[in-house]
C-alpha atoms as a PDB file:
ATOM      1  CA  UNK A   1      10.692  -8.880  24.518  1.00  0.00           C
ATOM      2  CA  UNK A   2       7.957  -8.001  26.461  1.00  0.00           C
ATOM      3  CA  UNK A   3       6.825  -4.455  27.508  1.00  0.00           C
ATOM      4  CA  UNK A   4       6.573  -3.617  31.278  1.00  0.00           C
ATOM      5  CA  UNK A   5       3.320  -4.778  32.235  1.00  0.00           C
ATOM      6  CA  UNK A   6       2.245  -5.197  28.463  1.00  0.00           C
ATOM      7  CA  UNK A   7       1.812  -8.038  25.756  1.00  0.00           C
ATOM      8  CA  UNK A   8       4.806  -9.035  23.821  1.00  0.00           C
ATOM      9  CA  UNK A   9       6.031  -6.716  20.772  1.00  0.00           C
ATOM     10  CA  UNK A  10       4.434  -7.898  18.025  1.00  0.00           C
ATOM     11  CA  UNK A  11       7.170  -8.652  14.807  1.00  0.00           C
ATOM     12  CA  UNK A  12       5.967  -7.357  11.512  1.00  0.00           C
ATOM     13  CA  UNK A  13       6.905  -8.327   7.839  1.00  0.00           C
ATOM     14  CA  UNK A  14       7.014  -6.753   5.156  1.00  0.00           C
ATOM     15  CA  UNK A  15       7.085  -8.011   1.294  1.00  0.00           C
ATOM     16  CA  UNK A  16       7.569  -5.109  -0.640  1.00  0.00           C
ATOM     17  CA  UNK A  17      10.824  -3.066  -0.375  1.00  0.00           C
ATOM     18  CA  UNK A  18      11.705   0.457  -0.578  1.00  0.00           C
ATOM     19  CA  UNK A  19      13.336   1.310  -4.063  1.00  0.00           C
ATOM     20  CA  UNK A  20      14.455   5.209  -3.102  1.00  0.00           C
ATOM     21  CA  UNK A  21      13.108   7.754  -1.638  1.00  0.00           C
ATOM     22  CA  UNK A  22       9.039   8.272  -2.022  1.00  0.00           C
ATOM     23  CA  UNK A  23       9.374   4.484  -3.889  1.00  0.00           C
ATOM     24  CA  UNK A  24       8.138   1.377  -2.706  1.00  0.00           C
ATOM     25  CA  UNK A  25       8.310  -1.424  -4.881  1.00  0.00           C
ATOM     26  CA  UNK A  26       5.797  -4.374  -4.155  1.00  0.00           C
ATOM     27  CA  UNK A  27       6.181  -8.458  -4.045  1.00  0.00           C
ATOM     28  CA  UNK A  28       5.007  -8.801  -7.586  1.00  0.00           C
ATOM     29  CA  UNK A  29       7.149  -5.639  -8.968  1.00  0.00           C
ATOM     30  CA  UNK A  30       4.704  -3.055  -8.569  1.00  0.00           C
ATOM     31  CA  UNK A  31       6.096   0.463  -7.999  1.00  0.00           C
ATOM     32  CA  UNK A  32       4.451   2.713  -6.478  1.00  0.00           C
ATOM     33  CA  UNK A  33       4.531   6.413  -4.626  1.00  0.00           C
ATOM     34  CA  UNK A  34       5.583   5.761  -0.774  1.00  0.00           C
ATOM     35  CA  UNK A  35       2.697   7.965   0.399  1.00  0.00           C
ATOM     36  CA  UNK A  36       0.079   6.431  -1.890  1.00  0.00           C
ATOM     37  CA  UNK A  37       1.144   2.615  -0.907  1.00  0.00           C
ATOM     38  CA  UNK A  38       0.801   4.083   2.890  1.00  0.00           C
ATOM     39  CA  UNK A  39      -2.611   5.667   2.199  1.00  0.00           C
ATOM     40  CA  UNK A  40      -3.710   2.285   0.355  1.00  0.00           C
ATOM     41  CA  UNK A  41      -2.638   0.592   3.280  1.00  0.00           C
ATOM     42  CA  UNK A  42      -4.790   2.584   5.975  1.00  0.00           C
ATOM     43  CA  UNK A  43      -7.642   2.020   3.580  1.00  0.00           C
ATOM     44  CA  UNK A  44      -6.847  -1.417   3.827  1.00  0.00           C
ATOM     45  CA  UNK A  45      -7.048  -1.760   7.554  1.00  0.00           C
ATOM     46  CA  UNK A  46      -9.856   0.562   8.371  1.00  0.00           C
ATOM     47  CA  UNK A  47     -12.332  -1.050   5.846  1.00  0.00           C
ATOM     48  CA  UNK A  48     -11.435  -4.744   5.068  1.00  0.00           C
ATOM     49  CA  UNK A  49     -13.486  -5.372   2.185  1.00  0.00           C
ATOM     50  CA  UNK A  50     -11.717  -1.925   0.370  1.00  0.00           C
ATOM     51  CA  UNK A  51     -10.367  -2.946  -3.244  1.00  0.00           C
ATOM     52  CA  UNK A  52      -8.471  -0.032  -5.750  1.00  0.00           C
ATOM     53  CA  UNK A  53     -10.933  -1.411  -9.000  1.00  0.00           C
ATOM     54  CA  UNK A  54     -13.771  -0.026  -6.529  1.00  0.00           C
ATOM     55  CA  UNK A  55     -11.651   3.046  -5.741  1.00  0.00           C
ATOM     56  CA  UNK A  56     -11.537   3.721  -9.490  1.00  0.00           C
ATOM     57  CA  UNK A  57     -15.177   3.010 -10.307  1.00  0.00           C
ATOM     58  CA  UNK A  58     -16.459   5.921  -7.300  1.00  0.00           C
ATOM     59  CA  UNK A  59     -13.455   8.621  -8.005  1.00  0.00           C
ATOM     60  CA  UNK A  60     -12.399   7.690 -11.817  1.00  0.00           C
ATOM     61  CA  UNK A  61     -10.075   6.638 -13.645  1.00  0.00           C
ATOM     62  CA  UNK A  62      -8.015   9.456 -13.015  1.00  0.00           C
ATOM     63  CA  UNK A  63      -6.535   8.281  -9.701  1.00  0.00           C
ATOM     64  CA  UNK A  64      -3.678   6.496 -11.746  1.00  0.00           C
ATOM     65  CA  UNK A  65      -1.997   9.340 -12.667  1.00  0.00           C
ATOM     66  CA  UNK A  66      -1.197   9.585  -9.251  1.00  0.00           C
ATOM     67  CA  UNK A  67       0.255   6.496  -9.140  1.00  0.00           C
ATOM     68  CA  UNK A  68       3.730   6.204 -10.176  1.00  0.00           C
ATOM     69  CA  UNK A  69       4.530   6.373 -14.270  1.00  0.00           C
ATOM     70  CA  UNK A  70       6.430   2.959 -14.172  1.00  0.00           C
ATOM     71  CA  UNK A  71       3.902   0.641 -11.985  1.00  0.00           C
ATOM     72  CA  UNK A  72       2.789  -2.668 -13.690  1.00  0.00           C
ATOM     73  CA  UNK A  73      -0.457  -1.648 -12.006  1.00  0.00           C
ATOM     74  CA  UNK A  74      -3.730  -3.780 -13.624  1.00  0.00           C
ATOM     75  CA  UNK A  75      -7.155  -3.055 -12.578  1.00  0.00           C
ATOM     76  CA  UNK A  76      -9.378  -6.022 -12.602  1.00  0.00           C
END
């Protein structure tokens, strides 16, 4: 479909799903706080070379108790 006078809609996907409400559960059966995966996200796209293990190593290991308590979350 195309927008009136604009490029075509662009079609997204998406490999994670969302488990319940505030839950998002990833490809490989992470689980993780909605808000947190969305803030991850924007990190993501604003700075491309972003990675969590260098997240941890500036703000400390204390950023995973944000994350939720049943994530299969590994730092590398």
């Amino acid at each position: 479909m195309k927008l009136i006078g604009g490029k075509p809609k662009k079609t997204h996907s998406f490999n994670g799903k969302r488990v319940k409400r505030g839950l998002y559960r990833s490809q490989n059966g992470t689980t993780i706080n909605a808000d947190v995966n969305g803030a991850y996200n924007i990190l993501r796209k604003s700075n491309p070379k972003f990675s969590f293990s260098e997240l941890t190593k500036k703000v400390g290991e204390g950023i995973l108790d944000w994350l939720h308590p049943y994530t299969g979350l590994k730092i590398c």
